[in-house]
Protein backbone atom coordinates (compact mmCIF):
# COMPACT_ATOMS: atom_id res chain seq x y z
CA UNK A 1 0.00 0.00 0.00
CA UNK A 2 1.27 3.23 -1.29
CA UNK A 3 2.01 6.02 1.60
CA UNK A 4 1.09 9.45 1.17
CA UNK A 5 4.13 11.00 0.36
CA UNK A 6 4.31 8.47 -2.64
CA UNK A 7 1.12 9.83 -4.61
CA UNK A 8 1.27 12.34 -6.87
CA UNK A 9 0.68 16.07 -5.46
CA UNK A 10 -2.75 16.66 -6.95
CA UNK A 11 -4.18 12.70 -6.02
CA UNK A 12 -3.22 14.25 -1.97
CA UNK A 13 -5.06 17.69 -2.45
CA UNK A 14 -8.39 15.62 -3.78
CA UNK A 15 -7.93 13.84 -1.13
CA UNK A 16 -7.32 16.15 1.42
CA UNK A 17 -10.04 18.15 0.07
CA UNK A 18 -12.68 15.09 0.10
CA UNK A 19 -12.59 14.55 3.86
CA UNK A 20 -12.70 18.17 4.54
CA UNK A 21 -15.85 18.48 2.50
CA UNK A 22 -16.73 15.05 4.27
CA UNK A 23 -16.08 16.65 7.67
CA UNK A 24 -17.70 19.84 6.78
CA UNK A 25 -20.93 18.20 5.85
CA UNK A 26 -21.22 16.01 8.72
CA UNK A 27 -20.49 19.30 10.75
CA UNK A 28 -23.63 21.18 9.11
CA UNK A 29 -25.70 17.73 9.17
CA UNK A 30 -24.93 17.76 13.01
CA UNK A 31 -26.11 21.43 13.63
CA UNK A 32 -28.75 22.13 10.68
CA UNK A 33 -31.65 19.78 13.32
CA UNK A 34 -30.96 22.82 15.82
CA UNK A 35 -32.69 26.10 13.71
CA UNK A 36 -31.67 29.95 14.42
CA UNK A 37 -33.58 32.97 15.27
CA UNK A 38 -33.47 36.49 15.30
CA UNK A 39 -35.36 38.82 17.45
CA UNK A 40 -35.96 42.58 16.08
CA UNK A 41 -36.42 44.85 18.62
CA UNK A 42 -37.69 48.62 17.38
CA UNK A 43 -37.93 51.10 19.72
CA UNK A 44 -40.61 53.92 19.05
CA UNK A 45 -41.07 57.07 20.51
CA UNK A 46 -45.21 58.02 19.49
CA UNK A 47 -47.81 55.80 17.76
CA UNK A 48 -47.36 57.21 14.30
CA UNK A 49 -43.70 55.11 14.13
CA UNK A 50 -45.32 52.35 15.52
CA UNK A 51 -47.88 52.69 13.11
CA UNK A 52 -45.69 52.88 10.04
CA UNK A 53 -43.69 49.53 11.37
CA UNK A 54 -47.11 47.93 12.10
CA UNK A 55 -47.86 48.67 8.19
CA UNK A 56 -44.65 48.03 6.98
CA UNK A 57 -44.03 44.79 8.65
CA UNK A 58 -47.94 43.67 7.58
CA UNK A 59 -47.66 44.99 3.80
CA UNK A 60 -43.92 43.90 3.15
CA UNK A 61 -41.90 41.92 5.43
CA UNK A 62 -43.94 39.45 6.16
CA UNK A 63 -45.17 38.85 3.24
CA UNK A 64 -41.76 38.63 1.67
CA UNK A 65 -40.54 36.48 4.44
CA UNK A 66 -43.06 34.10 3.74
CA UNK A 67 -42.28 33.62 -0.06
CA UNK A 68 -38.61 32.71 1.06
CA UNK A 69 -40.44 29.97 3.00
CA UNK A 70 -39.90 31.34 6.27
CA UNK A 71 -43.66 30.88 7.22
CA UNK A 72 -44.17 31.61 10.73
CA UNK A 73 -43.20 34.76 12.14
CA UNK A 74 -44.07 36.40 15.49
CA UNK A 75 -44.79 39.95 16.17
CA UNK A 76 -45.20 40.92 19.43
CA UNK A 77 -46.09 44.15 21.51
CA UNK A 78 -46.02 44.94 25.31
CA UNK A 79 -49.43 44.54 27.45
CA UNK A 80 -50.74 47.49 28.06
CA UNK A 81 -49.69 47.89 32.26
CA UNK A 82 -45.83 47.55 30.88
CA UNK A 83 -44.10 50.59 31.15
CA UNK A 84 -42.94 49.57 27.84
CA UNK A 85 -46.34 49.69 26.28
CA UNK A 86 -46.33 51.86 22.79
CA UNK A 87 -42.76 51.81 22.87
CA UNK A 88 -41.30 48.02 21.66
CA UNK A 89 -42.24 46.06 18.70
CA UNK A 90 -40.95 42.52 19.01
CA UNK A 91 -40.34 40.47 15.97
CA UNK A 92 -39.17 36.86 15.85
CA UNK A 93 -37.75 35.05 12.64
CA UNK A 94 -36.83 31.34 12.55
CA UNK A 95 -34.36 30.23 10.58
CA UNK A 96 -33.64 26.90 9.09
CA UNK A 97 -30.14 27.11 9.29
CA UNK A 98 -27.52 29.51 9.34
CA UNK A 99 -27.66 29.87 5.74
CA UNK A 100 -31.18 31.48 5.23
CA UNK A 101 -30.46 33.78 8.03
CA UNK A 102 -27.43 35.11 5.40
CA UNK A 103 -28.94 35.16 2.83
CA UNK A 104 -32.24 37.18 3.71
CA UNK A 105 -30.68 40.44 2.98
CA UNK A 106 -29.73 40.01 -0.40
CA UNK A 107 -33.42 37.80 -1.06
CA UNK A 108 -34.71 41.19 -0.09
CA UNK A 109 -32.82 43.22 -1.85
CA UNK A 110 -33.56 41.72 -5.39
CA UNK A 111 -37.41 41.42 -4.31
CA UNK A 112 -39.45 44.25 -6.38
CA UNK A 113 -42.81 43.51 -4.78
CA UNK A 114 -41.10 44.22 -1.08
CA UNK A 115 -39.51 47.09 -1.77
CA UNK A 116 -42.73 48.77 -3.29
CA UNK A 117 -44.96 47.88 -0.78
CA UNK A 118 -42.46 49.01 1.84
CA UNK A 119 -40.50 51.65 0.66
CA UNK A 120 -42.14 54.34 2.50
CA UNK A 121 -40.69 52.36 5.60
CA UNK A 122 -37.39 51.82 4.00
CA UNK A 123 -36.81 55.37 1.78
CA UNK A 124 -37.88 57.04 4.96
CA UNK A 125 -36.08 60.55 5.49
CA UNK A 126 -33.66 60.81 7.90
CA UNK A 127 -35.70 63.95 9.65
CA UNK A 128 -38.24 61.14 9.81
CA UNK A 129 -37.52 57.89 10.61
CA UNK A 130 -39.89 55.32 11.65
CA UNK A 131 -37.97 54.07 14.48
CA UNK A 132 -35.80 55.41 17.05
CA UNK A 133 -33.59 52.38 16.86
CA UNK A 134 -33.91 48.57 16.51
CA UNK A 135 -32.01 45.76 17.84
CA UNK A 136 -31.00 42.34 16.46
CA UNK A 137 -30.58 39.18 18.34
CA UNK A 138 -29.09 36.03 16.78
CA UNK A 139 -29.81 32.83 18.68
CA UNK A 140 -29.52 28.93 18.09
CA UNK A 141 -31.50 26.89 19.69
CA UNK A 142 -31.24 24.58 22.54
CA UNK A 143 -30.07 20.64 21.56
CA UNK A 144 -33.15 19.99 23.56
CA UNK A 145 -35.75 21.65 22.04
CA UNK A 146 -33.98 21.90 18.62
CA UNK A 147 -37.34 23.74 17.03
CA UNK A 148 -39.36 26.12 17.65
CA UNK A 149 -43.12 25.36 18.23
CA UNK A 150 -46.24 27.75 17.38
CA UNK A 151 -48.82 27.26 19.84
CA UNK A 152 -52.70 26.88 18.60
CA UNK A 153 -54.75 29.64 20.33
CA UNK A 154 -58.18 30.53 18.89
CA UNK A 155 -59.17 33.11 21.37
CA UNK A 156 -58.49 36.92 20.76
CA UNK A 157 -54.91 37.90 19.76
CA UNK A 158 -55.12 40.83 22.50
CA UNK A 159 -55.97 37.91 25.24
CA UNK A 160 -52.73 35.27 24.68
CA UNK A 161 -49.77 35.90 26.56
CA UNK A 162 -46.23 35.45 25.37
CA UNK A 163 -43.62 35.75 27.94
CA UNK A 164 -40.11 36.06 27.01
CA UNK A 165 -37.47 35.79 28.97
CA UNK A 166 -33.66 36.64 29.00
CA UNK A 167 -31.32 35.21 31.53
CA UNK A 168 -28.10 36.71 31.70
CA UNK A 169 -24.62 35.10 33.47
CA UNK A 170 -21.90 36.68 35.02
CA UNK A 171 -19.28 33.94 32.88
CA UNK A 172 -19.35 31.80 29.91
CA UNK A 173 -19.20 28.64 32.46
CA UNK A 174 -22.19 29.82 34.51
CA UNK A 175 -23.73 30.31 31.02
CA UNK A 176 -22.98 27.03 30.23
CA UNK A 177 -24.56 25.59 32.92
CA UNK A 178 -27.73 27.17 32.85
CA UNK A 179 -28.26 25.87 29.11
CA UNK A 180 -27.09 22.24 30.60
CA UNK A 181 -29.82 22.70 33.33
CA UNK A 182 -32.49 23.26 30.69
CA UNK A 183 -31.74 20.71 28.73
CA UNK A 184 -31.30 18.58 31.53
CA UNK A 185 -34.87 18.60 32.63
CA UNK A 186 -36.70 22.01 33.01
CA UNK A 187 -38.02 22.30 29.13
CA UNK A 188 -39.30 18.76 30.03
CA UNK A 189 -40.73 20.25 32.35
CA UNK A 190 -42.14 23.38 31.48
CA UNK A 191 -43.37 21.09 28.85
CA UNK A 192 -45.03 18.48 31.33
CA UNK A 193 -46.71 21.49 33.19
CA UNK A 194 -48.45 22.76 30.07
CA UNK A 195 -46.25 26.32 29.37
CA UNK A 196 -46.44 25.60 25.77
CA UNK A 197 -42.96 26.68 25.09
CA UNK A 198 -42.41 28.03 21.47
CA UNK A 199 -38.65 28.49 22.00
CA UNK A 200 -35.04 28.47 23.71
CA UNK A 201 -32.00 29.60 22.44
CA UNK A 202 -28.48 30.57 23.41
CA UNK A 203 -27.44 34.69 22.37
CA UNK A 204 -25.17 34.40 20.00
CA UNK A 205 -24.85 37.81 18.92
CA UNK A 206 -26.55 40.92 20.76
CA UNK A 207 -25.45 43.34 23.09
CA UNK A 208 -25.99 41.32 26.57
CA UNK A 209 -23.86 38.27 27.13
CA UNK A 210 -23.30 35.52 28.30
CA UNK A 211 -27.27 35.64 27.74
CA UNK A 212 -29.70 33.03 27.24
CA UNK A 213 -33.70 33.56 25.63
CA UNK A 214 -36.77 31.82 25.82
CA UNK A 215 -40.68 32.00 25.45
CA UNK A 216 -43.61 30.22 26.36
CA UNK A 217 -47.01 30.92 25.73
CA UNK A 218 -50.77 31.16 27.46
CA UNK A 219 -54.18 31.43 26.21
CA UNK A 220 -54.54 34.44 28.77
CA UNK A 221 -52.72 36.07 32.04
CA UNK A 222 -55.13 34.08 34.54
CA UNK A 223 -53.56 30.91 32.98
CA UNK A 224 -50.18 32.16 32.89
CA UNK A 225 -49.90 32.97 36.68
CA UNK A 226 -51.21 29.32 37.42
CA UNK A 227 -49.28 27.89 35.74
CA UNK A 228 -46.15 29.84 37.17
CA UNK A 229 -47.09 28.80 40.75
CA UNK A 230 -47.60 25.06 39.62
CA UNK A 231 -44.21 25.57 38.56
CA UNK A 232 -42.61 26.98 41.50
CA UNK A 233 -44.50 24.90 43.61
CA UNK A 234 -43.35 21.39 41.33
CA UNK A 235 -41.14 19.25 43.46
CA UNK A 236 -39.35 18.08 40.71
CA UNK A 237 -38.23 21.66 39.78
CA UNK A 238 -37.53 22.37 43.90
CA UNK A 239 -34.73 19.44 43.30
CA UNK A 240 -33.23 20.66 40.15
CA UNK A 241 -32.48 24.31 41.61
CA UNK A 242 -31.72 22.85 44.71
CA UNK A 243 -28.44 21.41 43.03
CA UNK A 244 -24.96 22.93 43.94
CA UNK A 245 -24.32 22.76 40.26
CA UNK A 246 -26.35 25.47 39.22
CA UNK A 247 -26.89 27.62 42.01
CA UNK A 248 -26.09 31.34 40.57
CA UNK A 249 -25.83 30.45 36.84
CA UNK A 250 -28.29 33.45 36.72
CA UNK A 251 -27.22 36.49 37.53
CA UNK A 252 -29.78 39.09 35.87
CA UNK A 253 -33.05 38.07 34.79
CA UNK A 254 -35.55 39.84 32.40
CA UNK A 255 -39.49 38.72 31.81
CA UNK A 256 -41.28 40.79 29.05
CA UNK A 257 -45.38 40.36 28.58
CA UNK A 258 -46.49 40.13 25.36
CA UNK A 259 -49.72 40.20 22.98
CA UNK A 260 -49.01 39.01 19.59
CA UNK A 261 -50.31 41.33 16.78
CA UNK A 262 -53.31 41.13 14.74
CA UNK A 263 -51.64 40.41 11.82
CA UNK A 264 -48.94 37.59 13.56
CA UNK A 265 -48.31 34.68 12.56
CA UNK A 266 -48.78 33.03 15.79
């Protein structure tokens, strides 16, 4: 059997470059079951911006999302006793892979029919924006719960609640360990007790980390706090946080109420 120093140069770099491709594929194979998301954030400052992101996102982004097959998109605002009421507008986009989350922009930019119906959003003036700012949040989701999952309400939009939540960490290891403890046994459980998550991801890009996300869903606030004190109240969660292992993996925790729009997907 020849070695590898015997074969000719070009026989090694076909070589060389077929188990790289092999590796590479079994790489993407490994992390395409576990899908990506991206929270928008806007931040308004009266109704008439929110108004002209509420048309913008109906007429044109959605839409166009949805002919790139990205189906099922969230849009979310505050409940009204928030003191961030009239001032957010949530949006969540799931993302097959990696891939489709790069390749949005430039889907976008060649789309006609998008950038009619929303170029009063996009060709705005800069003396009159339609948005203060906006954030982005990239996330990938947990091994555990490896896609996200629209919940089937048929009662009023203005009724469900969708509470997300960001846990931040004061290291990478803490971090680390509050993903493990998730996927260890509390989405099994917020799934046993009914929370109807729809997802949990790890930040992978935004402006607070080590950070974690997640949301889960109720068909109204009366269910939600029930099912919150069945939940604090669970012995099976009172051992898990009882654990040495992840006692402070959480050092600053943030719960946001939200009604999904009229025109949301879910």
């Amino acid at each position: 059997m020849k070695k590898i120093a015997d074969l000719p140069r070009t026989l090694v770099m076909v070589l060389i470059i077929s188990v790289l491709s092999t590796l590479i594929n079994s790489l993407n194979a490994a992390s395409a079951k576990q899908m990506y998301y991206e929270i928008k954030i806007y931040h308004v400052s009266n109704s008439v911006q929110a108004e002209r992101i509420d048309s913008y996102l109906k007429d044109a982004f959605l839409p166009a999302l949805h002919k790139t097959g990205i189906t099922s998109v969230g849009v979310f605002k505050p409940v009204a006793d928030d003191t961030s009421f009239g001032k957010l507008i949530y949006v969540f986009i799931p993302y097959k892979n990696i891939s489709q989350y790069l390749k949005l922009p430039s889907q976008l930019e060649k789309d006609r029919v998008y950038r009619n119906a929303g170029k009063e959003f996009l060709d705005a003036p800069y003396d009159d924006p339609p948005f203060v700012r906006y954030e982005s949040i990239l996330l990938k989701a947990f091994t555990e719960m490896p896609i996200f999952v629209t919940p089937a309400y048929t009662n009023p939009a203005g009724e469900r609640i969708y509470e997300l939540r960001s846990y931040e960490s004061a290291t990478e290891a803490k971090a680390a360990k509050k993903i493990e403890m998730f996927n260890s046994g509390e989405i099994a459980l917020f799934q046993k007790l009914g929370f109807n998550p729809v997802f949990f991801g790890e930040v992978l890009s935004g402006s607070h980390k080590p950070n974690l996300m997640y949301m889960t869903s109720f068909r109204d606030m009366k269910i939600h706090d029930e099912k919150w004190i069945s939940f604090r109240n669970d012995p099976e969660w009172g051992k898990m946080s009882g654990l040495e292992e992840y006692k402070n993996t959480v050092s600053k925790a943030d719960v946001y109420l939200l009604h999904p729009t009229s025109y949301s997907d879910f």
